[in-house]
N, C-alpha and C. Protein backbone atom coordinates (compact mmCIF):
# COMPACT_ATOMS: atom_id res chain seq x y z
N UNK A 1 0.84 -1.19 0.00
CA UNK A 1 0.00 0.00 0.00
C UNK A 1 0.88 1.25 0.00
N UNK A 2 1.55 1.40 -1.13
CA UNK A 2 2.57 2.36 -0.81
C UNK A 2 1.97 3.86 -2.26
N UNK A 3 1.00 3.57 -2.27
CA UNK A 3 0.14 4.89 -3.50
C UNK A 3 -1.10 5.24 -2.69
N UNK A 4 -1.59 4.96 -1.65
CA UNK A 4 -2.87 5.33 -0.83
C UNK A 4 -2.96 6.94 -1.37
N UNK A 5 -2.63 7.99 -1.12
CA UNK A 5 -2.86 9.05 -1.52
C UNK A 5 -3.52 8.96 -2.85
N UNK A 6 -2.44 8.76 -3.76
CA UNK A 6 -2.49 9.12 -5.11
C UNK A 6 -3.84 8.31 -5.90
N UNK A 7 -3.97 6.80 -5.32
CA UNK A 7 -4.70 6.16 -5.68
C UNK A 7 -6.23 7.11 -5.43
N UNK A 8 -6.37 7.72 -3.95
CA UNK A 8 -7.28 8.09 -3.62
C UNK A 8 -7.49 9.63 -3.80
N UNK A 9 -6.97 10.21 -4.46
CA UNK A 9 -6.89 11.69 -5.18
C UNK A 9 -7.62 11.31 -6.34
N UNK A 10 -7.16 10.08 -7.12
CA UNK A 10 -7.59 9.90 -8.49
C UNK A 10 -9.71 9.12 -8.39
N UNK A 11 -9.68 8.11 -7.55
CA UNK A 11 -11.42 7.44 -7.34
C UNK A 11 -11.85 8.54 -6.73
N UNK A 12 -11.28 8.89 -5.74
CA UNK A 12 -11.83 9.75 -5.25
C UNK A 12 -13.01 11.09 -5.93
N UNK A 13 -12.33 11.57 -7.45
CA UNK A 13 -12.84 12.46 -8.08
C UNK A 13 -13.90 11.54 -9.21
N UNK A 14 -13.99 10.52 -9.27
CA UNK A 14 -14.95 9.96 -9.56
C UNK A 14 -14.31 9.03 -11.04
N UNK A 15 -13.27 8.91 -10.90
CA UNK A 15 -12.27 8.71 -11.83
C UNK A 15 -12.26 7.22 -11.73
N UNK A 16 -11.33 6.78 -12.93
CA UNK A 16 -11.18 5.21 -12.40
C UNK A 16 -9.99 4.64 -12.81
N UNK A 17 -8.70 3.87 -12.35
CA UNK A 17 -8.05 3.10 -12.59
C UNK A 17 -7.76 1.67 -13.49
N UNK A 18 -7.13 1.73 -14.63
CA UNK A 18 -7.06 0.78 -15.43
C UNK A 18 -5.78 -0.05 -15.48
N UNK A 19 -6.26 -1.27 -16.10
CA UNK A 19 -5.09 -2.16 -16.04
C UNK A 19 -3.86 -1.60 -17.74
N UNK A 20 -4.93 -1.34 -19.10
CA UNK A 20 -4.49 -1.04 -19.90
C UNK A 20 -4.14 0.44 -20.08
N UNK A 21 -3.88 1.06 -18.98
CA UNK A 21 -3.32 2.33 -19.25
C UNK A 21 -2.01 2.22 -20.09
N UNK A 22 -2.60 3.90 -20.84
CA UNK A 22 -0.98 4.38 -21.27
C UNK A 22 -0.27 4.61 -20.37
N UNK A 23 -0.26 5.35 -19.82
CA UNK A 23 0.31 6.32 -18.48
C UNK A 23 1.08 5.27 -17.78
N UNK A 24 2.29 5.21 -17.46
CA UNK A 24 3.02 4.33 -16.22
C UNK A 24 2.42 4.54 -15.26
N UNK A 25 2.04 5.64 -14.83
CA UNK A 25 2.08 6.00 -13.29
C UNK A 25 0.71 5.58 -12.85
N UNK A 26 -0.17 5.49 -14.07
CA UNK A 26 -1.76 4.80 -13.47
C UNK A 26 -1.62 3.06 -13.84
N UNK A 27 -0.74 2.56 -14.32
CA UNK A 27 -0.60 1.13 -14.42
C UNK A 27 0.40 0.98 -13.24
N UNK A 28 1.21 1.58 -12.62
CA UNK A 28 1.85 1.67 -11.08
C UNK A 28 0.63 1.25 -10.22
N UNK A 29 -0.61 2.36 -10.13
CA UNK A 29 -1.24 2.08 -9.34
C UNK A 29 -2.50 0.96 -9.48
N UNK A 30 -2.45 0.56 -10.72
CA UNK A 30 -3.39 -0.51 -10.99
C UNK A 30 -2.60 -1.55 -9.87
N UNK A 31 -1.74 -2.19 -10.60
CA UNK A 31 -0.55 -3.27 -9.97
C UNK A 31 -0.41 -2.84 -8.89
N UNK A 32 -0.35 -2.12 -7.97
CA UNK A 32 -0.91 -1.81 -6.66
C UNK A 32 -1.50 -2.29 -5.60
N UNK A 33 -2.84 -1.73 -6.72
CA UNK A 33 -4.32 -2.12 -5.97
C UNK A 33 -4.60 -3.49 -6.23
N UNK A 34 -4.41 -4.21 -7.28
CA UNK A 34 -4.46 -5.65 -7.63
C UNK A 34 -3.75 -6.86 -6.70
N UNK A 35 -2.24 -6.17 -6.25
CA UNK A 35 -1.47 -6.71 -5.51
C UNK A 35 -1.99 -6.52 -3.82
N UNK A 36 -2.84 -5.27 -3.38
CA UNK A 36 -3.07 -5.72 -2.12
C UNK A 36 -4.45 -5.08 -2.06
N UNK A 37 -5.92 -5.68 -3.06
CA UNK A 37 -6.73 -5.07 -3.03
C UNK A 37 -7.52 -5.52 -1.40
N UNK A 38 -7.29 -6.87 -0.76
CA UNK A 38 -7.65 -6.45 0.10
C UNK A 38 -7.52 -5.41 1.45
N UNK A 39 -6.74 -5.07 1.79
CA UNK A 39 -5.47 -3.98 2.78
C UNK A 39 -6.24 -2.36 2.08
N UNK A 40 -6.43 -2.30 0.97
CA UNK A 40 -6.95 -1.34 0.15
C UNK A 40 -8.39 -1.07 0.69
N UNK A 41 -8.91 -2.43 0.51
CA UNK A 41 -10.67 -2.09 0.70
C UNK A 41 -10.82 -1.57 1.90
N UNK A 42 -10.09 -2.36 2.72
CA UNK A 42 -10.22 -2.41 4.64
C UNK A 42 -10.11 -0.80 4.29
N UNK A 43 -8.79 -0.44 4.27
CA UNK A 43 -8.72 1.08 4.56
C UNK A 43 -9.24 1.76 4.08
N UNK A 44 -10.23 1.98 2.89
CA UNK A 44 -10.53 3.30 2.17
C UNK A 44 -12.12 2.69 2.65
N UNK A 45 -12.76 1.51 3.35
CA UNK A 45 -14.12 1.58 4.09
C UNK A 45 -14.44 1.79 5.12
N UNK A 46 -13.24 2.44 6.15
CA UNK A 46 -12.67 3.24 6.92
C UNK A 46 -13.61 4.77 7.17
N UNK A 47 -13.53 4.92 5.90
CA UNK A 47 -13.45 6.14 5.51
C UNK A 47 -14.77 5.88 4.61
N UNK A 48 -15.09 5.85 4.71
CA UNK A 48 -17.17 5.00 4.03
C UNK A 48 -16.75 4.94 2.54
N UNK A 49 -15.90 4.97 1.75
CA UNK A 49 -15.50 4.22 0.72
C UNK A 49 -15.27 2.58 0.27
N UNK A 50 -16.00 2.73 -0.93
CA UNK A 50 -15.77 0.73 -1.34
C UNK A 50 -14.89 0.76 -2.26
N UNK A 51 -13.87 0.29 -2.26
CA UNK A 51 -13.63 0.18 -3.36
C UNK A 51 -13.72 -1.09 -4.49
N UNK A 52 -14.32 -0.64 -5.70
CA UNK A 52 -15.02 -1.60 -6.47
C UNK A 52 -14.00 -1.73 -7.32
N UNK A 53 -13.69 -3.13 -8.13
CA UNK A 53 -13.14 -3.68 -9.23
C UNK A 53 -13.53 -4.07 -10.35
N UNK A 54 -13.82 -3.79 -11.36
CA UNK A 54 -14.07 -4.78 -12.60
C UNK A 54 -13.20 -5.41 -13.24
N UNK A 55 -13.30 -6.06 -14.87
CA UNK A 55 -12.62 -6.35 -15.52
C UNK A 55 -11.32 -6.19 -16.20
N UNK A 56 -10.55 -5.49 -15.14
CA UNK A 56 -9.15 -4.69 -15.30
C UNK A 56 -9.36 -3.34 -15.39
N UNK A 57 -10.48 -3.06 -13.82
CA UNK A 57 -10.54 -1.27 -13.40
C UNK A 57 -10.59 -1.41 -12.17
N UNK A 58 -10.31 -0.11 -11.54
CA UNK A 58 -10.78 -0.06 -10.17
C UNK A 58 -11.34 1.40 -10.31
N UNK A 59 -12.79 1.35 -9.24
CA UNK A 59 -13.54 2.70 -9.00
C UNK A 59 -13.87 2.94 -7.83
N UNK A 60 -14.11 3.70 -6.92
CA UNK A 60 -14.82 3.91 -5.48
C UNK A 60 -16.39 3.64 -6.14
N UNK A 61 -17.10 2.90 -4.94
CA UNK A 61 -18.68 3.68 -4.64
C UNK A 61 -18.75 3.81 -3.29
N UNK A 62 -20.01 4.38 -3.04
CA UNK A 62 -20.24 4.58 -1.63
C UNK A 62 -22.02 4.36 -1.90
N UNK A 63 -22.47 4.05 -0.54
CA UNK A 63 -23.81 4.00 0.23
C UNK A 63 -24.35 5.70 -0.73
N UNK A 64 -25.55 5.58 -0.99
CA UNK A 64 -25.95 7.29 -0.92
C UNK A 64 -27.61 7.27 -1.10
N UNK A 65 -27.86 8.49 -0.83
CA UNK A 65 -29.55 8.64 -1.00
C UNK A 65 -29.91 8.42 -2.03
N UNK A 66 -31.05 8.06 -2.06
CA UNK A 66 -32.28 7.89 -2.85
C UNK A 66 -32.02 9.33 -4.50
N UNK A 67 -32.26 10.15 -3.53
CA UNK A 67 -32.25 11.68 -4.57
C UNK A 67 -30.55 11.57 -5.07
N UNK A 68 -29.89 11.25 -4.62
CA UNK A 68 -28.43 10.88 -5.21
C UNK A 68 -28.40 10.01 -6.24
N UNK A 69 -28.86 8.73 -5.65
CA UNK A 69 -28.78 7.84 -7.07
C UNK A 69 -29.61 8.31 -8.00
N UNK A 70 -30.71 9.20 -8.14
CA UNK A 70 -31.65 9.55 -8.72
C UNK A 70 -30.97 10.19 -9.81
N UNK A 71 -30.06 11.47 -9.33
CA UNK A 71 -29.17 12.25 -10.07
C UNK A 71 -28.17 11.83 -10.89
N UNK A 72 -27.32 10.71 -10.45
CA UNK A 72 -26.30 10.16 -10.93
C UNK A 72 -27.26 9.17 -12.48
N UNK A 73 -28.21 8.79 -12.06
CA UNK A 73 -28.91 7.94 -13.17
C UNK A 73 -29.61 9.24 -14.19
N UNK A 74 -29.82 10.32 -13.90
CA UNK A 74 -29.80 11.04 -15.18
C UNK A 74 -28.62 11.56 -15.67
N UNK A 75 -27.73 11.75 -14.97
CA UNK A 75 -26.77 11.54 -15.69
C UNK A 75 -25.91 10.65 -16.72
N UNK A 76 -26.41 9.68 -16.38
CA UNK A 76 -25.89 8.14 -17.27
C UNK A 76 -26.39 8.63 -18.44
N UNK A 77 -27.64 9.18 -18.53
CA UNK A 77 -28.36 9.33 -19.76
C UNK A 77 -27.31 9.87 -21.05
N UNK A 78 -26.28 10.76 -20.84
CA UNK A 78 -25.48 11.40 -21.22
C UNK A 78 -24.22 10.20 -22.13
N UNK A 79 -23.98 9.18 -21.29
CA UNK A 79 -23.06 8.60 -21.42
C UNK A 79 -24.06 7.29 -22.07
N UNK A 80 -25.29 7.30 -22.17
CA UNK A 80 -25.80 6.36 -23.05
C UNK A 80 -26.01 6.59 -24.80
N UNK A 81 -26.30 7.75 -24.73
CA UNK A 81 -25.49 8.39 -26.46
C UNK A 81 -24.93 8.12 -26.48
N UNK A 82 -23.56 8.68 -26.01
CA UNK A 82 -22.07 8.36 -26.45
C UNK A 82 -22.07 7.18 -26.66
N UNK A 83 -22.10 5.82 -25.79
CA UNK A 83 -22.12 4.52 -26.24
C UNK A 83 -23.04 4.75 -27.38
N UNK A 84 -23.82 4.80 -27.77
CA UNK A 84 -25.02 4.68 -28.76
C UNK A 84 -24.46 5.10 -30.53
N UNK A 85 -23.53 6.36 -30.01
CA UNK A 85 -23.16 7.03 -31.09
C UNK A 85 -21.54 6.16 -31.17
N UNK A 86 -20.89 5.85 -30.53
CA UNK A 86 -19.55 4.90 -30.92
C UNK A 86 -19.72 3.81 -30.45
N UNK A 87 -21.14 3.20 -31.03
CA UNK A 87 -21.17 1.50 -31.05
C UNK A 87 -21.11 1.85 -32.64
N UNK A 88 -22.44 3.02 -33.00
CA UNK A 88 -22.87 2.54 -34.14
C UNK A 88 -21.23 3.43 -35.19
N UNK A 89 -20.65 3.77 -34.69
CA UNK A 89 -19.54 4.22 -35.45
C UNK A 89 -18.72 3.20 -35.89
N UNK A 90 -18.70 2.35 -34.81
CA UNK A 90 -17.88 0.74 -34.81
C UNK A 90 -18.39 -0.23 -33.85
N UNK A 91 -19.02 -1.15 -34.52
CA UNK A 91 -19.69 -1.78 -33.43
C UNK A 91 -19.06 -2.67 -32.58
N UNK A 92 -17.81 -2.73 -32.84
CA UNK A 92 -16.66 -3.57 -31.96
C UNK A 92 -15.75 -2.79 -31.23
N UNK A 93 -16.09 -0.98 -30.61
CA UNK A 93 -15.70 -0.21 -30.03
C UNK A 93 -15.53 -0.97 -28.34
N UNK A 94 -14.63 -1.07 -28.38
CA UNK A 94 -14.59 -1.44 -26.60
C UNK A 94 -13.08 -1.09 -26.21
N UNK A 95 -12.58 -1.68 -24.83
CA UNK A 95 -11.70 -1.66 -24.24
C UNK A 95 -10.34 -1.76 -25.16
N UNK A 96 -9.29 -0.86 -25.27
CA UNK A 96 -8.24 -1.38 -26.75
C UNK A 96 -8.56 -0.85 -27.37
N UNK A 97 -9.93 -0.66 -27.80
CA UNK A 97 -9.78 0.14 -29.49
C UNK A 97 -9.09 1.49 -29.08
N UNK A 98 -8.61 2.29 -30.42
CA UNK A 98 -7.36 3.36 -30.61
C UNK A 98 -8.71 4.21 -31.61
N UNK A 99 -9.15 5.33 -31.53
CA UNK A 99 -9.61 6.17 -32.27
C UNK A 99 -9.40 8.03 -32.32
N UNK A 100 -9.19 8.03 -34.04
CA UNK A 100 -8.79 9.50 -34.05
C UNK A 100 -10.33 10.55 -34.15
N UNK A 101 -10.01 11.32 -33.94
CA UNK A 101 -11.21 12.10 -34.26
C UNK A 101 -11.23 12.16 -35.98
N UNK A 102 -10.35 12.17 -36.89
CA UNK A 102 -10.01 12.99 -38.19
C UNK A 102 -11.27 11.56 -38.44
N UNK A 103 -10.88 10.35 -38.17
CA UNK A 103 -11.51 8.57 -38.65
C UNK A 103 -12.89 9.03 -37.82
N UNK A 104 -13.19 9.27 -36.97
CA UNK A 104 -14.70 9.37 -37.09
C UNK A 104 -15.88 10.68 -38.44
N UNK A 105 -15.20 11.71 -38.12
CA UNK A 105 -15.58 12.67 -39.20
C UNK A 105 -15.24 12.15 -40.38
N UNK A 106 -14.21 11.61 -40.80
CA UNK A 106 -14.52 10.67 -42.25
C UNK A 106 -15.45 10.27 -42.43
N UNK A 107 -15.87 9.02 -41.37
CA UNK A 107 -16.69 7.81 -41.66
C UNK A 107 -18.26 8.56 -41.63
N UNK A 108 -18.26 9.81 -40.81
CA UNK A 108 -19.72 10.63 -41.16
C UNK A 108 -19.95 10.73 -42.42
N UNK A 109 -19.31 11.19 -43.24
CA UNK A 109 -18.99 12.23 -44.43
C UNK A 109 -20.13 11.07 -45.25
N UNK A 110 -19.97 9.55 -45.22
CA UNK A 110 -20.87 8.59 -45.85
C UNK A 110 -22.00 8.12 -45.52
N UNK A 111 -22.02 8.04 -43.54
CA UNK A 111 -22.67 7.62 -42.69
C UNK A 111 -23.92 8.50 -42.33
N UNK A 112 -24.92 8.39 -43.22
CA UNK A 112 -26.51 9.27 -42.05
C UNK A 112 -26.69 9.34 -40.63
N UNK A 113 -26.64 8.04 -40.64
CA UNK A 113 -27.23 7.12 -39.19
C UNK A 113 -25.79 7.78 -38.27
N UNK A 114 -24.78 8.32 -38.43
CA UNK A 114 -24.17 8.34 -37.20
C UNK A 114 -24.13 9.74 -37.96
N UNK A 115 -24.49 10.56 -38.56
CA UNK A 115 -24.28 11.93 -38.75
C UNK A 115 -25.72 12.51 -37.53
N UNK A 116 -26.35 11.65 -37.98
CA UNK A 116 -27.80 12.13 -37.35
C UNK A 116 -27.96 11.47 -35.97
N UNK A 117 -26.90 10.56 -35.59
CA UNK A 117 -26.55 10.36 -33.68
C UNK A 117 -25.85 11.57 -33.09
N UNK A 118 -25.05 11.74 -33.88
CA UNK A 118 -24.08 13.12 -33.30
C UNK A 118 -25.44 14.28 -33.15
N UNK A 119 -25.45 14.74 -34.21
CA UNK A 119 -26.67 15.80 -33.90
C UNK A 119 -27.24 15.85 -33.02
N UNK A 120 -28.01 14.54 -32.70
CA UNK A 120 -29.42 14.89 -31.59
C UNK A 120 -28.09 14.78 -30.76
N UNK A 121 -27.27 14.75 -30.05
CA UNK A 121 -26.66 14.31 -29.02
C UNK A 121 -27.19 16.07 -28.42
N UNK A 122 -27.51 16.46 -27.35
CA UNK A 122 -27.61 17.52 -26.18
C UNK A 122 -26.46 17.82 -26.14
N UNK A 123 -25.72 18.90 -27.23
CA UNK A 123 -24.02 19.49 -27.22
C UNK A 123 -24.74 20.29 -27.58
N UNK A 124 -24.05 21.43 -26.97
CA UNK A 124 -23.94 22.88 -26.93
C UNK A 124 -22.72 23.50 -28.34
N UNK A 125 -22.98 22.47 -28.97
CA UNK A 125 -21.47 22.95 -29.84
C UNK A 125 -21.89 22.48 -31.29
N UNK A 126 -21.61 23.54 -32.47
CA UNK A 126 -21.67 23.50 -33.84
C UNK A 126 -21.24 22.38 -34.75
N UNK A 127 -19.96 22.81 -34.69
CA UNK A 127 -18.96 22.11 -35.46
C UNK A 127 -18.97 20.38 -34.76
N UNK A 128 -19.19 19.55 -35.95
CA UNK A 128 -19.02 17.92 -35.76
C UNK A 128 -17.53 17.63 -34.79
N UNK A 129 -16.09 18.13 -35.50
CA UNK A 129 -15.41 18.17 -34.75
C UNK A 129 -15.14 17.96 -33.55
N UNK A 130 -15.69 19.43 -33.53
CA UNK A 130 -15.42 20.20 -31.67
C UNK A 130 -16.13 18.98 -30.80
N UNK A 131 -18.00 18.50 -31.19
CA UNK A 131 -18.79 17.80 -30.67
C UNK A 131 -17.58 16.47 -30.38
N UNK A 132 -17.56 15.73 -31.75
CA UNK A 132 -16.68 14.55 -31.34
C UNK A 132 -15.60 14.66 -30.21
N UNK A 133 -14.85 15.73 -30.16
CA UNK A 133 -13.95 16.17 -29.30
C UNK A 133 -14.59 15.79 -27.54
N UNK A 134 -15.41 16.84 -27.54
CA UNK A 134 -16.24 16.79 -26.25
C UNK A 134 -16.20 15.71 -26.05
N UNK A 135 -16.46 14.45 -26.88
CA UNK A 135 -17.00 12.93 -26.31
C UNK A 135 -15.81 12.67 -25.96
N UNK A 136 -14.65 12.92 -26.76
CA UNK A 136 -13.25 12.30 -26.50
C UNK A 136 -13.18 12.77 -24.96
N UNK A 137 -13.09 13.82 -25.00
CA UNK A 137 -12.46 14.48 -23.84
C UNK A 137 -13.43 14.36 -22.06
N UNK A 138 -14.71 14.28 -22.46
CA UNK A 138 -15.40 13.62 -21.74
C UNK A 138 -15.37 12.33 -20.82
N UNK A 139 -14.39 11.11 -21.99
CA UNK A 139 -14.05 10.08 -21.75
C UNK A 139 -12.68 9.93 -21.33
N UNK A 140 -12.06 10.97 -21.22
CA UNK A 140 -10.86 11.14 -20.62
C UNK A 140 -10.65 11.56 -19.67
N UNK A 141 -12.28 12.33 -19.09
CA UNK A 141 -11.12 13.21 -18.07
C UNK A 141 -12.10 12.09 -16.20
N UNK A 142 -12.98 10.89 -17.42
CA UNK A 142 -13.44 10.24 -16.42
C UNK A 142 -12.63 8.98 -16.13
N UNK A 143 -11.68 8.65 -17.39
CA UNK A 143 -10.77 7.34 -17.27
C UNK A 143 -11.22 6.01 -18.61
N UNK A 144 -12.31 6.93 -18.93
CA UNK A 144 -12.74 5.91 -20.30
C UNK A 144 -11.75 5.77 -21.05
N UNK A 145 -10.75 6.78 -21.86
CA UNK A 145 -10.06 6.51 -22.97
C UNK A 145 -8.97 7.69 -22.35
N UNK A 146 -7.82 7.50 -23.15
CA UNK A 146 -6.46 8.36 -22.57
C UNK A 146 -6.29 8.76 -23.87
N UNK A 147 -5.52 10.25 -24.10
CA UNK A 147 -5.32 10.53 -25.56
C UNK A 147 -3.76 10.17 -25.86
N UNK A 148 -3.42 9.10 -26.87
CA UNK A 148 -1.92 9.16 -27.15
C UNK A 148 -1.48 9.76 -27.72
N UNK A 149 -1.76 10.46 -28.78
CA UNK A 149 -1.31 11.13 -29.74
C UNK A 149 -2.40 12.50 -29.89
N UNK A 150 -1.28 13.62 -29.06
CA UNK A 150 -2.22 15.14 -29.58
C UNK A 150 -2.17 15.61 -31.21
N UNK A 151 -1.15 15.93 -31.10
CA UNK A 151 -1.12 16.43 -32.73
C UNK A 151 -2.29 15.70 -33.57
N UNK A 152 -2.74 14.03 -33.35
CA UNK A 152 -3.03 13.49 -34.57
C UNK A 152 -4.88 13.37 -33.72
N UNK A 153 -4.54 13.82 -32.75
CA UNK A 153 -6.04 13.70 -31.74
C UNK A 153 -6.35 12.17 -31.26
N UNK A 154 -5.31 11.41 -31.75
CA UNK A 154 -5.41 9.99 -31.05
C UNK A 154 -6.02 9.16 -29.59
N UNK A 155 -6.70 8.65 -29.26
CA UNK A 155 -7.09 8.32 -27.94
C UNK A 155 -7.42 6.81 -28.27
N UNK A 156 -7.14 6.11 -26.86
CA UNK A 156 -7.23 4.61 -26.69
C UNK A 156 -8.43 4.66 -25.94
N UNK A 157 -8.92 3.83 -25.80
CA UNK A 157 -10.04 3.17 -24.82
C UNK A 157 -9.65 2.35 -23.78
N UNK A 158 -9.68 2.52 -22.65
CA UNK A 158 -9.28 1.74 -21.47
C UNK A 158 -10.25 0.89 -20.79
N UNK A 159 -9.88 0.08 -19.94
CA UNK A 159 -10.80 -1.18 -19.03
C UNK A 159 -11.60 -0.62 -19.07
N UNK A 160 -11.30 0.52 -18.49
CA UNK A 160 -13.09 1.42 -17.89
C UNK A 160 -14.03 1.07 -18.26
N UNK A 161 -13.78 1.59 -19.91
CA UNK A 161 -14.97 1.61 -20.57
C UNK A 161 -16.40 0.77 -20.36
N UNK A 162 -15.38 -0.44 -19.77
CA UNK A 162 -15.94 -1.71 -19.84
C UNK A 162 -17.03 -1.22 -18.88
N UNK A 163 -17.01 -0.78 -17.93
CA UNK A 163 -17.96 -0.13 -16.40
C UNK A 163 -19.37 0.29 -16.95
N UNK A 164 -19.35 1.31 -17.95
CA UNK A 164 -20.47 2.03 -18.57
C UNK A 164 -21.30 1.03 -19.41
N UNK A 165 -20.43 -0.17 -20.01
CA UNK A 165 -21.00 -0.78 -21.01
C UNK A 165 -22.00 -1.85 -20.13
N UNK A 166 -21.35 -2.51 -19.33
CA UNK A 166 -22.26 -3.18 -18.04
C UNK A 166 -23.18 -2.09 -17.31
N UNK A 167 -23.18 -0.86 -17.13
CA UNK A 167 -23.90 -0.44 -17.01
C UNK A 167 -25.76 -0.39 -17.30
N UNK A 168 -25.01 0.10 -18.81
CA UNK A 168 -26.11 0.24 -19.75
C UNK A 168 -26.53 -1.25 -19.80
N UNK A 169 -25.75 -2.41 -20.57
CA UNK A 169 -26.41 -3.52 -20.59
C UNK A 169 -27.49 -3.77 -19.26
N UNK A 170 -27.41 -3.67 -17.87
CA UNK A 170 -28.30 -3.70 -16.73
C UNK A 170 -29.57 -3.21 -17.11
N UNK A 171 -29.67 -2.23 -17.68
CA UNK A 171 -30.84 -1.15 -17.97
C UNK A 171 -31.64 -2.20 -18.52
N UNK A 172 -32.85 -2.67 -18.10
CA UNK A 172 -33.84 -3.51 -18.79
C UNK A 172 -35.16 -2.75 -18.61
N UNK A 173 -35.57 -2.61 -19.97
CA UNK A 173 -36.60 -1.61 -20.42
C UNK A 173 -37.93 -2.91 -20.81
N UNK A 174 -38.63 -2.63 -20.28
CA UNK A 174 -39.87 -3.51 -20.83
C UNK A 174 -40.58 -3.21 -21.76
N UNK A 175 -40.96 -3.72 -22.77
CA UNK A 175 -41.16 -2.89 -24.28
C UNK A 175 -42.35 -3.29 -24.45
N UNK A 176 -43.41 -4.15 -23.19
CA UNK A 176 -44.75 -4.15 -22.83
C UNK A 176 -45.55 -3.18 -22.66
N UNK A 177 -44.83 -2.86 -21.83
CA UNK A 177 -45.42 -1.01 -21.16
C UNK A 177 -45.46 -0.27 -22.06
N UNK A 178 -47.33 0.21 -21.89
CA UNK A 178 -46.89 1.60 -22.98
C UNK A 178 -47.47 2.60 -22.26
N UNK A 179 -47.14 3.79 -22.55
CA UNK A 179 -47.59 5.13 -21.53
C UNK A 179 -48.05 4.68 -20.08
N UNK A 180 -46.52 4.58 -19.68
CA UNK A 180 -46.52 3.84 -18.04
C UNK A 180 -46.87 5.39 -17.29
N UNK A 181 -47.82 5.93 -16.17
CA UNK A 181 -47.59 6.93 -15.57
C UNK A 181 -47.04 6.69 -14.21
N UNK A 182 -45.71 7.07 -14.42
CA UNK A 182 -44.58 6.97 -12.82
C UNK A 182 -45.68 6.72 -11.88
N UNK A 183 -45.28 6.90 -10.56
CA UNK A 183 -46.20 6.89 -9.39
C UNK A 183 -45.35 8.34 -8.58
């Protein structure tokens, strides 16, 4: 347990730890936490932190209200486009894949169906570009994808990703129901 800080500067902000990082210093602390995740859990549930693992990630959760999870689940909504709009860009987008921004705005230039995902996406922003950007950078600054290459706008996709995608898969919508009124 010799990264406790650093590890917990980084979940802490809602961030997450990968096994396939670029970065040395976040594959330091993967190999870390892997090597003494139990000593890890004990201490950071201490401190009302869990720390959770997936498929080559690590994330905090914690216990929280009702009106909390409430918030955090409209928020997902956000990050269910994005999956929506880079499945249908590549439908074998996951953990590993390497994508430039220049290769998605290409593949629009032919593509309706993902010209017209980007659009409806709720961005405050004009230019296809800039939008794609946002998603990149969105997914970076949560631990989804790391950028390798600036000049060329390059970014990888990390374990993470994997988190959101189990996410969404959970979501089971009943396609029985029609004009359900909440309670």
């Amino acid at each position: 347990m010799r990264h406790t800080k650093e590890i917990f500067q980084r979940l802490s902000r809602g961030q997450f730890i990968s096994s396939n990082s670029v970065d040395r210093d976040i594959q330091v602390l993967y190999n870390d936490l892997e090597e003494n995740r139990q000593e890890y859990y004990d201490y950071f549930s201490q401190i009302d932190f869990k720390l959770m693992g997936g498929d080559g990630y690590f994330y905090f959760s914690r216990d929280e209200a009702r009106q909390i999870i409430e918030n955090k689940l409209q928020s997902l909504f956000k990050w269910i486009d994005y999956l929506d709009f880079l499945k249908t860009y590549d439908t074998t987008f996951c953990s590993g894949t390497q994508f430039r921004i220049s290769q998605i705005e290409g593949r629009m230039a032919s593509d309706l169906e993902l010209r017209d995902k980007l659009a409806n996406l709720n961005l405050d922003i004009a230019a296809n570009h800039d939008k794609i950007r946002k998603i990149a950078d969105d997914m970076v600054a949560i631990g989804f994808a790391e950028l390798i290459n600036a000049e060329e706008e390059e970014f990888q996709v990390t374990s993470a990703f994997g988190y959101i995608e189990q996410i969404i898969l959970c979501i089971n919508i009943n396609e029985d129901i029609e004009d359900e009124i909440p309670e």
